[in-house]
Protein backbone atom coordinates (compact mmCIF):
# COMPACT_ATOMS: atom_id res chain seq x y z
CA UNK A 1 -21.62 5.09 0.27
CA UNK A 2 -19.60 2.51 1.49
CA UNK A 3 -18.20 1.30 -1.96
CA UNK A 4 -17.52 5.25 -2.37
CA UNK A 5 -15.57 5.49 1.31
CA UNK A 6 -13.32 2.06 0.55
CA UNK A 7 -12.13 3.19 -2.72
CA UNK A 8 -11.29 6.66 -1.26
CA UNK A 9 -9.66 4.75 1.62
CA UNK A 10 -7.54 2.62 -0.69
CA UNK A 11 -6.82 5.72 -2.99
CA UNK A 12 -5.44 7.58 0.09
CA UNK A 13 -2.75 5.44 0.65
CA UNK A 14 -1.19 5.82 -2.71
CA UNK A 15 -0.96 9.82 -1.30
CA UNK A 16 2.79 7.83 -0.94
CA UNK A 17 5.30 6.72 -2.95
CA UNK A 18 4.67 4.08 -5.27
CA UNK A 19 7.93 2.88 -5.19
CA UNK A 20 8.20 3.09 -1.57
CA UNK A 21 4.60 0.56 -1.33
CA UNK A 22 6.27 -1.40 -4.61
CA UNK A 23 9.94 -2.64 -3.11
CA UNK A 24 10.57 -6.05 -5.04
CA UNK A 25 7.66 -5.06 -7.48
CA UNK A 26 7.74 -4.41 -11.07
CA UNK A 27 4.56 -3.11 -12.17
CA UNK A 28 1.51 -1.08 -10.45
CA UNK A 29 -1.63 -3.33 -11.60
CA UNK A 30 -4.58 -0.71 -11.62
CA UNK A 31 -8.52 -2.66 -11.54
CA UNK A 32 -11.16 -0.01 -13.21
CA UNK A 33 -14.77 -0.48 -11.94
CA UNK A 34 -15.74 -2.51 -15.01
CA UNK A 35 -12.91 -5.09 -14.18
CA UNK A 36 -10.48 -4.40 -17.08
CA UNK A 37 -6.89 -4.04 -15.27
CA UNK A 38 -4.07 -1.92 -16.49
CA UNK A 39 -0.75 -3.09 -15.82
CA UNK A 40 1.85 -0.12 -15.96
CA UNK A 41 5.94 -1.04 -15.26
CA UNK A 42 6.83 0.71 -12.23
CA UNK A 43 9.53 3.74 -12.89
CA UNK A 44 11.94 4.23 -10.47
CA UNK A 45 10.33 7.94 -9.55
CA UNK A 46 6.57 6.93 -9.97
CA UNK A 47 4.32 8.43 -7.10
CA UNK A 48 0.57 8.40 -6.56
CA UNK A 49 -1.81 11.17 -5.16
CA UNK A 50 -5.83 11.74 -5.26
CA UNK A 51 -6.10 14.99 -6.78
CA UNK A 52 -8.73 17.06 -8.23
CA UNK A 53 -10.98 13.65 -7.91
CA UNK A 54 -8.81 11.55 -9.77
CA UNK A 55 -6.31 9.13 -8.99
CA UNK A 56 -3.07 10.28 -10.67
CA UNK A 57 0.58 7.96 -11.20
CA UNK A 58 3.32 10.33 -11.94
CA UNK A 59 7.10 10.27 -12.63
CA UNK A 60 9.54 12.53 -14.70
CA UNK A 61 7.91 10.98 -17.83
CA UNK A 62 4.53 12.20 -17.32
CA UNK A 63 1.54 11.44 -15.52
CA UNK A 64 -1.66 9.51 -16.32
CA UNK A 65 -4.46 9.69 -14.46
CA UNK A 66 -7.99 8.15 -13.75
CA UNK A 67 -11.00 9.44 -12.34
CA UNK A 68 -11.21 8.25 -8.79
CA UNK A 69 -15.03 6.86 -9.84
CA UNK A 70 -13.80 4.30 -12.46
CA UNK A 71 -11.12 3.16 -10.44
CA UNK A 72 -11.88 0.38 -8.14
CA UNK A 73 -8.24 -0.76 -6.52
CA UNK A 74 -4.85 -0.88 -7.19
CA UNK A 75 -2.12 -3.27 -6.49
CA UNK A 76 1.34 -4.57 -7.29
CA UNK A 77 2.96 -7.09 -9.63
CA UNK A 78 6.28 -9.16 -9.76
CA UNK A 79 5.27 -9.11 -13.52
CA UNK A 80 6.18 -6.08 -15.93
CA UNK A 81 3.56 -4.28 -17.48
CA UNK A 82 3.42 -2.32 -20.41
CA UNK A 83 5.91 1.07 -20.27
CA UNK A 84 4.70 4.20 -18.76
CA UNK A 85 5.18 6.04 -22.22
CA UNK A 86 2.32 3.36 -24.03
CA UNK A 87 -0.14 3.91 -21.68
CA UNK A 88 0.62 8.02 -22.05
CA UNK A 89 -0.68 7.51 -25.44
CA UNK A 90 -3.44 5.18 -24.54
CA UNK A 91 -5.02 7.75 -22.67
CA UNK A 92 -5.26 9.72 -25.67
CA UNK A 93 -8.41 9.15 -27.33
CA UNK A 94 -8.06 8.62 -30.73
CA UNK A 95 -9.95 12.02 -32.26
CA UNK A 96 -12.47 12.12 -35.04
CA UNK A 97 -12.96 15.65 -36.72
CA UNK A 98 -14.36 16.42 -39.77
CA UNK A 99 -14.31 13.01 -41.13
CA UNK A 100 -10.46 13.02 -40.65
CA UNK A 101 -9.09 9.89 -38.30
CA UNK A 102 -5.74 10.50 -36.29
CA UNK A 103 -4.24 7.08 -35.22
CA UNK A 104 -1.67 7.97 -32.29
CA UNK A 105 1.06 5.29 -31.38
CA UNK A 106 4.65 5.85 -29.88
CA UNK A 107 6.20 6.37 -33.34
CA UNK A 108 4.12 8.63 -35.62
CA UNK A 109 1.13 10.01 -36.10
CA UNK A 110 -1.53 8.88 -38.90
CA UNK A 111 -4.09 10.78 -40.55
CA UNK A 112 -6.79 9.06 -42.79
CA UNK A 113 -9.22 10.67 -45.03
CA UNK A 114 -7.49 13.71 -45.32
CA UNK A 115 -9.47 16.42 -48.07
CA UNK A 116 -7.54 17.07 -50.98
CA UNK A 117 -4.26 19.27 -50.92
CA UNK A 118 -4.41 19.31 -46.76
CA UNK A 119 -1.11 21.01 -45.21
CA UNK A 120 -0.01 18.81 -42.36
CA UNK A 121 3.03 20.73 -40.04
CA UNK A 122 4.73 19.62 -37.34
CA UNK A 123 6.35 22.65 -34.95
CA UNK A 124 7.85 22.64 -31.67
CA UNK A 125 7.55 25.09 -29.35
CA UNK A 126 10.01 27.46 -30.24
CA UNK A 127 8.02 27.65 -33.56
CA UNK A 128 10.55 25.40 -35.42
CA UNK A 129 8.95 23.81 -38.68
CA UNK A 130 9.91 19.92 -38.43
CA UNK A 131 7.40 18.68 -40.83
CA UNK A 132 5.90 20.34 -43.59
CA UNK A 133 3.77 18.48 -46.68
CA UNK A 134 0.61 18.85 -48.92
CA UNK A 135 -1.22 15.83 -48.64
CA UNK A 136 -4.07 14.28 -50.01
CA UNK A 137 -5.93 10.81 -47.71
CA UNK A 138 -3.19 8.93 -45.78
CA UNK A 139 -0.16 10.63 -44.57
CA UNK A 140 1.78 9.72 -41.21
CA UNK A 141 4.10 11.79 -39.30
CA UNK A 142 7.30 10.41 -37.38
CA UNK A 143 7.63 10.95 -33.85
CA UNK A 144 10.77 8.95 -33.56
CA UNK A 145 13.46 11.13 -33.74
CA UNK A 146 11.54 13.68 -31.77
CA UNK A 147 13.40 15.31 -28.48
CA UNK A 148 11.23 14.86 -25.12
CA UNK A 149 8.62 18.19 -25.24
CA UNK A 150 5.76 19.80 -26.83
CA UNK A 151 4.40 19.63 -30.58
CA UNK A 152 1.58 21.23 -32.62
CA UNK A 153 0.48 19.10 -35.44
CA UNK A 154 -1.25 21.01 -37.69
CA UNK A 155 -3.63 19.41 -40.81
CA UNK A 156 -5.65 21.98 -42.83
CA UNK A 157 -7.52 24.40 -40.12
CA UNK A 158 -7.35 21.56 -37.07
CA UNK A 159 -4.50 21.58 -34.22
CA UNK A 160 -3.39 18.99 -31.74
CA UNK A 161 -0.93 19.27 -29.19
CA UNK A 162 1.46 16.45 -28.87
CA UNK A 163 3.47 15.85 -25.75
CA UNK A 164 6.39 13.48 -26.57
CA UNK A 165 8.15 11.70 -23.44
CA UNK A 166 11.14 9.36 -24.15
């Protein structure tokens, strides 16, 4: 109970700005209750909050957040950490569906093991077709050129919705 009522403590008083807490600081340094750390560079609009049970970092680029059990502390670093956008995608399990492996990184998507004459599209949200093949095993899609918003990548009867931030 009391392990439970310091971590809630310390999780309260990121209910403030980030950047207010992180003057002369370049990167929020977050310790997970198994002792791995994620370092994450500080943006200039980055906030924290407890909500819904989970501790939550947010700016205009997104937010990532933690549940409030698997996070242990946070603190701050004169050292940069890796960019807000690569740890949007590392929260993003990599999914496994029907023998078909996506590998998400900040540049493209990659399918593996993909069944014979598979239609992979890309569409944005105003139903725009931005990628459209018939593939068979490997095929990647580019995410480079992409405009900050939302995606739907479609392979054979499977969805996934991709959220780009630049």
């Amino acid at each position: 109970m009391k392990k439970i009522f310091a971590s809630l403590l310390t999780l309260a008083l990121g209910l403030t700005s980030v950047a207010a807490y992180g003057a002369g600081y370049k990167s929020v340094v977050i310790t997970k209750d198994d002792n791995t750390t994620l370092a994450i560079t500080m943006e200039d609009d980055l906030t924290s909050e407890v909500r819904d049970g989970e501790f939550v970092l947010q700016c205009s680029k997104g937010s990532l957040a933690w549940p409030v059990s698997e996070v242990k502390k946070f603190t701050f670093s004169a050292e940069l950490g890796e960019s807000f956008e690569e740890h949007l995608l590392a929260g993003v399990d990599t999914p496994v569906a029907d023998a078909v492996v996506l590998v998400n990184n900040l540049d493209n998507v990659t399918m593996e093991n993909l069944p014979a004459d598979t239609q992979v599209m890309l569409v944005n949200v105003a139903g725009q077709v931005l990628h459209n093949a018939v593939v068979t095993g490997h095929h990647s899609v580019s995410l480079s050129g992409l405009s900050t918003g939302v995606y739907v990548l479609t392979y054979g009867n499977k969805s996934l919705k991709i959220a780009v931030a630049k």
